[in-house]
N, C-alpha and C. Protein backbone atom coordinates (compact mmCIF):
# COMPACT_ATOMS: atom_id res chain seq x y z
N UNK A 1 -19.42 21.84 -4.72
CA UNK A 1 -19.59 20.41 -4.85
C UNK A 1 -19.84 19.83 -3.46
N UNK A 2 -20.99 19.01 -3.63
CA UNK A 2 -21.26 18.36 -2.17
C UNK A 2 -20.25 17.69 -1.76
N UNK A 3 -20.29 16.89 -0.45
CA UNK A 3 -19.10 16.39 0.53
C UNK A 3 -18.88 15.23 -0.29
N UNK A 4 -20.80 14.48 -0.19
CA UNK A 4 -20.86 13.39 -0.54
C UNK A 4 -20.78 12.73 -2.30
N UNK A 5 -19.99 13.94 -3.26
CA UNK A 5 -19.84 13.45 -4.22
C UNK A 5 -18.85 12.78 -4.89
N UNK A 6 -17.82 12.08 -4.15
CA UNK A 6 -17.34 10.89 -4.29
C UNK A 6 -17.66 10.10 -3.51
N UNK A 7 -18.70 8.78 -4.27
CA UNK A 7 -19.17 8.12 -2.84
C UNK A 7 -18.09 6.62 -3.53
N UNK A 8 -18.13 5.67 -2.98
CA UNK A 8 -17.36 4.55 -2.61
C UNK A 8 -18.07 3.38 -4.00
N UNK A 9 -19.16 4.03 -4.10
CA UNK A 9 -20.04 3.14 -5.79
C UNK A 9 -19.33 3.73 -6.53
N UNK A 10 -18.81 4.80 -6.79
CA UNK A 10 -17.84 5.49 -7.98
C UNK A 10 -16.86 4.79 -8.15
N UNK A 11 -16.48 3.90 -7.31
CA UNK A 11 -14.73 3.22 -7.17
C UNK A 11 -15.06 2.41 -8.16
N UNK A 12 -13.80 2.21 -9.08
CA UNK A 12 -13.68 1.27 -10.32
C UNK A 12 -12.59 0.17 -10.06
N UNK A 13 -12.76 -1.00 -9.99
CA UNK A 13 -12.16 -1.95 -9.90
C UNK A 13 -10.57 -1.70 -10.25
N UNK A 14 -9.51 -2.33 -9.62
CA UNK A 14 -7.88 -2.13 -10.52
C UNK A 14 -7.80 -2.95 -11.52
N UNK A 15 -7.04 -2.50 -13.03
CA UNK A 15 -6.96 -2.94 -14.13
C UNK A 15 -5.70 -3.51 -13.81
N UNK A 16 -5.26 -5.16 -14.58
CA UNK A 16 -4.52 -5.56 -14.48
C UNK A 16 -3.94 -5.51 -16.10
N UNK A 17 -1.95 -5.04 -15.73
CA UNK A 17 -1.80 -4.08 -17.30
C UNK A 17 -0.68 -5.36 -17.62
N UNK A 18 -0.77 -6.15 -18.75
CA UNK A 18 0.07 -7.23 -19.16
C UNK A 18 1.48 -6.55 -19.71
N UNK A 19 2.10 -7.39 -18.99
CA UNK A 19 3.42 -6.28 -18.63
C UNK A 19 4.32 -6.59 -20.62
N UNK A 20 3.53 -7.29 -20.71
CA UNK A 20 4.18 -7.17 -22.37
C UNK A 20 3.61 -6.18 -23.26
N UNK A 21 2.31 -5.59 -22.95
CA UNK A 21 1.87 -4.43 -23.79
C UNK A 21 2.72 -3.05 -23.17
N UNK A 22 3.38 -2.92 -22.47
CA UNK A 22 4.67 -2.03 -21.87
C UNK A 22 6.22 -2.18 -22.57
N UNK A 23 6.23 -0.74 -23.04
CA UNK A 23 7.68 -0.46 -23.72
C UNK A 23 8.70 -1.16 -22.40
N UNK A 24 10.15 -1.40 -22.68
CA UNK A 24 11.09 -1.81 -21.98
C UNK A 24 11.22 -0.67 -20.83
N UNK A 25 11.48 0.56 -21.09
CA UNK A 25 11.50 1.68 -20.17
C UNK A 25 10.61 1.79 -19.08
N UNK A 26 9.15 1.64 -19.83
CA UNK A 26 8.25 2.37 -19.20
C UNK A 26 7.84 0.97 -17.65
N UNK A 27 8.20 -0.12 -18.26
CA UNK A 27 7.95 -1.58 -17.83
C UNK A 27 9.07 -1.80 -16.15
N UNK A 28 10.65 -1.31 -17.09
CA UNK A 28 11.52 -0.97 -16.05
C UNK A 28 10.91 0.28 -14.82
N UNK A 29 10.33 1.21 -15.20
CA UNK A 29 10.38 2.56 -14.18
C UNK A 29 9.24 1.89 -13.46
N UNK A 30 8.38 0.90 -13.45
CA UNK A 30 7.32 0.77 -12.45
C UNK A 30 7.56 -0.25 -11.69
N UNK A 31 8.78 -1.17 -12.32
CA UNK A 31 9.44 -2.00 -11.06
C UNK A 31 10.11 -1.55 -10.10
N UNK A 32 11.40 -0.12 -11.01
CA UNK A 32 12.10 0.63 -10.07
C UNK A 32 11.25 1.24 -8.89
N UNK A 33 10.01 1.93 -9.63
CA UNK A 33 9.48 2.47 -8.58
C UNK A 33 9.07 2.00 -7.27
N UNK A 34 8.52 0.56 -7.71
CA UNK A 34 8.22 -0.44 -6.68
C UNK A 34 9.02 -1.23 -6.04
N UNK A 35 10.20 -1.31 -6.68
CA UNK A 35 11.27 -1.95 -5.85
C UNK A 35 11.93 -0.79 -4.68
N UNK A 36 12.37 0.29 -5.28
CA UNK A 36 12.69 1.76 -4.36
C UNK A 36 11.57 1.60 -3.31
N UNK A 37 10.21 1.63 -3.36
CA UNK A 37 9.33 2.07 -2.30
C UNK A 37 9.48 0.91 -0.64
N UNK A 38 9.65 -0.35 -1.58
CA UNK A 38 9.63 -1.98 -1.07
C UNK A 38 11.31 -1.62 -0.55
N UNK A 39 12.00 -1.32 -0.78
CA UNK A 39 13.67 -1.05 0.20
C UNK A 39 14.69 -2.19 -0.94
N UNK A 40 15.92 -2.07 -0.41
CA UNK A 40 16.78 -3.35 -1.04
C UNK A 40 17.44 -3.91 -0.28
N UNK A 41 17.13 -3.47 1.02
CA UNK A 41 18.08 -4.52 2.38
C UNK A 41 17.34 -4.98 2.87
N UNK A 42 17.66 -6.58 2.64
CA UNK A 42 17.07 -7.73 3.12
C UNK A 42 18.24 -8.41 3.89
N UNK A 43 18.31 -8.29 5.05
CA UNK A 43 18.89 -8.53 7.03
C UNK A 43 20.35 -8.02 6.49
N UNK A 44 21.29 -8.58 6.83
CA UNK A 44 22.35 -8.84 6.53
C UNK A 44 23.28 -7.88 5.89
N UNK A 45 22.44 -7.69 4.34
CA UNK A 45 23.22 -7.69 2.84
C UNK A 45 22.28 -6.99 2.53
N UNK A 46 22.64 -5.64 1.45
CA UNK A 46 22.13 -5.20 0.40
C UNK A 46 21.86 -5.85 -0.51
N UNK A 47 20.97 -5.98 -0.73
CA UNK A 47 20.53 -6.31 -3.21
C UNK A 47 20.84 -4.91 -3.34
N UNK A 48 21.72 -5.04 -4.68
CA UNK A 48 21.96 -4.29 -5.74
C UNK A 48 20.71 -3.80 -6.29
N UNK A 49 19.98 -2.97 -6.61
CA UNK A 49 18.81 -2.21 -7.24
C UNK A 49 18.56 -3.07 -8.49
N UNK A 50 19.57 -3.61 -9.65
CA UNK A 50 19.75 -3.57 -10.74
C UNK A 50 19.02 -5.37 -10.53
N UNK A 51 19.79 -5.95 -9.36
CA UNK A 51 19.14 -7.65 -8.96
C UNK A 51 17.69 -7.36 -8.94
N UNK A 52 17.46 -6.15 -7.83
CA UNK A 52 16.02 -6.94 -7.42
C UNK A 52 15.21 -6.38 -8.27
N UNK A 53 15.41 -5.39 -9.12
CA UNK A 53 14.73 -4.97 -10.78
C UNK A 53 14.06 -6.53 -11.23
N UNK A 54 15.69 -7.26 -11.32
CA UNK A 54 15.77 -8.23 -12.21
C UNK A 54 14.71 -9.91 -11.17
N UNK A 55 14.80 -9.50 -10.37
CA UNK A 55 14.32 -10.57 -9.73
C UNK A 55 12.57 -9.94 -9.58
N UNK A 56 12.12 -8.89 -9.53
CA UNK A 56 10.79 -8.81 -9.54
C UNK A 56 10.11 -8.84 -10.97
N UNK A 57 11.10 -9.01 -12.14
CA UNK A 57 10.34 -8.89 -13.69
C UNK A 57 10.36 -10.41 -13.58
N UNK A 58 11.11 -11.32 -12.67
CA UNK A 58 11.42 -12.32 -13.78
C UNK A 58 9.83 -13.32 -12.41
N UNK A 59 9.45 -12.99 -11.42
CA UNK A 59 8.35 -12.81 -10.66
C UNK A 59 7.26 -12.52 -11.64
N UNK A 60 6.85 -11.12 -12.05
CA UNK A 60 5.78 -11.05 -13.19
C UNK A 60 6.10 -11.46 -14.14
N UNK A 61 7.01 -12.52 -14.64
CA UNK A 61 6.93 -13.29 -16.24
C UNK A 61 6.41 -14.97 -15.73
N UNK A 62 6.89 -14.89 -14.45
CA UNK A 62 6.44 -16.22 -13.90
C UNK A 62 4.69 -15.98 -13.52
N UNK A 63 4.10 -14.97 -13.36
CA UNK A 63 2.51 -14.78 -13.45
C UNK A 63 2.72 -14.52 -11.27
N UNK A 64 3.57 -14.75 -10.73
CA UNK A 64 3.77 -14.52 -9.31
C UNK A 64 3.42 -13.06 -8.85
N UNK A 65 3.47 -12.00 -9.91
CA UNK A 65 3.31 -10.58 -9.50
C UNK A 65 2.62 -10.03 -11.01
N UNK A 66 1.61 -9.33 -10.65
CA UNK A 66 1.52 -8.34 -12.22
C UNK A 66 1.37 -6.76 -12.00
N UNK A 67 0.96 -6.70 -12.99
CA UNK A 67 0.99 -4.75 -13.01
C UNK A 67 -0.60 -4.64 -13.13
N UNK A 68 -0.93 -3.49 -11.64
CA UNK A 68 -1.89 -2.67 -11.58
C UNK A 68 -1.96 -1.67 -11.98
N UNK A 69 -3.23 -1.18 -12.48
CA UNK A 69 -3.63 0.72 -12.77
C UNK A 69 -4.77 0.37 -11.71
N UNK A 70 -4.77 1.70 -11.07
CA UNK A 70 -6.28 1.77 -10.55
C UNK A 70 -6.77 3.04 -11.43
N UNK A 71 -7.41 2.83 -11.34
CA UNK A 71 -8.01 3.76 -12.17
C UNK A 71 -8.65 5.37 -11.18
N UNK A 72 -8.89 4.84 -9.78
CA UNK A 72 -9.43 5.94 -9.17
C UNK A 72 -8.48 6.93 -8.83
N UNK A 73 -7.25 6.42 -8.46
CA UNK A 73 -5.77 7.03 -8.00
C UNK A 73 -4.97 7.37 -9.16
N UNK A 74 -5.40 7.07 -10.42
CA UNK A 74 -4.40 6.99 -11.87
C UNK A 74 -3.05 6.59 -11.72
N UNK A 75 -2.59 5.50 -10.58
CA UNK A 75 -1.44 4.90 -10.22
C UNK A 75 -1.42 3.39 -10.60
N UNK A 76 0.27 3.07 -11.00
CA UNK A 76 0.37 1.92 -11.16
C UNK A 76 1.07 1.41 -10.31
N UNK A 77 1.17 -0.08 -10.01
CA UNK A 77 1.87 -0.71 -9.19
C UNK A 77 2.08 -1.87 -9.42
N UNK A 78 3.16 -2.59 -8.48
CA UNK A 78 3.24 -4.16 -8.89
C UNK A 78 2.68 -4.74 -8.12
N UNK A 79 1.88 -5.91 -8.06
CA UNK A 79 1.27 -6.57 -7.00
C UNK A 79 1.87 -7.93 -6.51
N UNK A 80 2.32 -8.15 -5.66
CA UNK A 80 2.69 -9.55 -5.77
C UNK A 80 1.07 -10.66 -5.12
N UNK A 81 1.17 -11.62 -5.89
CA UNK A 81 0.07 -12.22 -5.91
C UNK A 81 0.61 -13.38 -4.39
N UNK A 82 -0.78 -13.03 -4.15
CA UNK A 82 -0.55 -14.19 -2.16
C UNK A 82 -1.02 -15.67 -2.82
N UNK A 83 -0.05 -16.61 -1.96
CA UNK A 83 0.13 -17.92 -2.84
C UNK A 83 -1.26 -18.59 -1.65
N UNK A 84 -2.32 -19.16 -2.10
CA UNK A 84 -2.81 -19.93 -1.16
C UNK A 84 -2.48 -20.43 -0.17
N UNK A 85 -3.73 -20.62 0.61
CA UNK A 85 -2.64 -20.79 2.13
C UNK A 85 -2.96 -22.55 2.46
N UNK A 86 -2.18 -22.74 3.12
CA UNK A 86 -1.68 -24.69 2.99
C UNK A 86 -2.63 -25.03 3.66
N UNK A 87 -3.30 -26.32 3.87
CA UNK A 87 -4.46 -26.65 4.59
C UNK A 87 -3.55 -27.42 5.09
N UNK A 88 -3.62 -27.57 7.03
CA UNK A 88 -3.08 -28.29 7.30
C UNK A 88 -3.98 -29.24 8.32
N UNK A 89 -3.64 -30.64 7.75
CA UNK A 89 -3.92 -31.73 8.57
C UNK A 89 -4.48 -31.88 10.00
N UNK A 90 -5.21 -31.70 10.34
CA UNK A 90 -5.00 -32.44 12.05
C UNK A 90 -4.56 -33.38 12.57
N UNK A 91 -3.52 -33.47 13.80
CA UNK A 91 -3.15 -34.51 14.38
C UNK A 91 -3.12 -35.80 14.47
N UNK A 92 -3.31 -36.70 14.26
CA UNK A 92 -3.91 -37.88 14.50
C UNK A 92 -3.78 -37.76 15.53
């Protein structure tokens, strides 16, 4: 097989997977996964695993994060969605 036979036109866009067509399990193991990869100490203080589970589902029910497949990697992930950025004023 040539070098050049995965070229970068083969790449298929990421599918966004509505986290309600996901069994409870399968829905839980891709937050765990993503919460484990993302850490649970934030400065100070640990989060409990079981919080920030609970605080990144309740993020994708608010539409703030959803679930990726890519299709080229056959991986899923959570995305958190970037909030627009503020236009700010000039001085008077």
């Amino acid at each position: 097989m040539p070098l050049d036979y995965y070229r970068d036109t083969d790449q298929q866009p990421a599918v966004e997977v509505p986290h309600e067509q996901l069994s409870p399990e399968a829905l839980r193991g891709v937050i765990e996964s993503f919460v484990l990869r993302e850490g649970t100490e934030y400065g100070e203080r640990d989060v409990p695993l079981d919080t920030k589970i609970g605080q990144v589902l309740r993020q994708i029910e608010r539409g703030e994060a959803q679930i990726m497949f890519d299709p080229n990697t056959e991986t899923i992930d959570v995305v958190v969605k970037q909030r627009p950025a503020q236009r700010v004023s000039p001085a008077d």
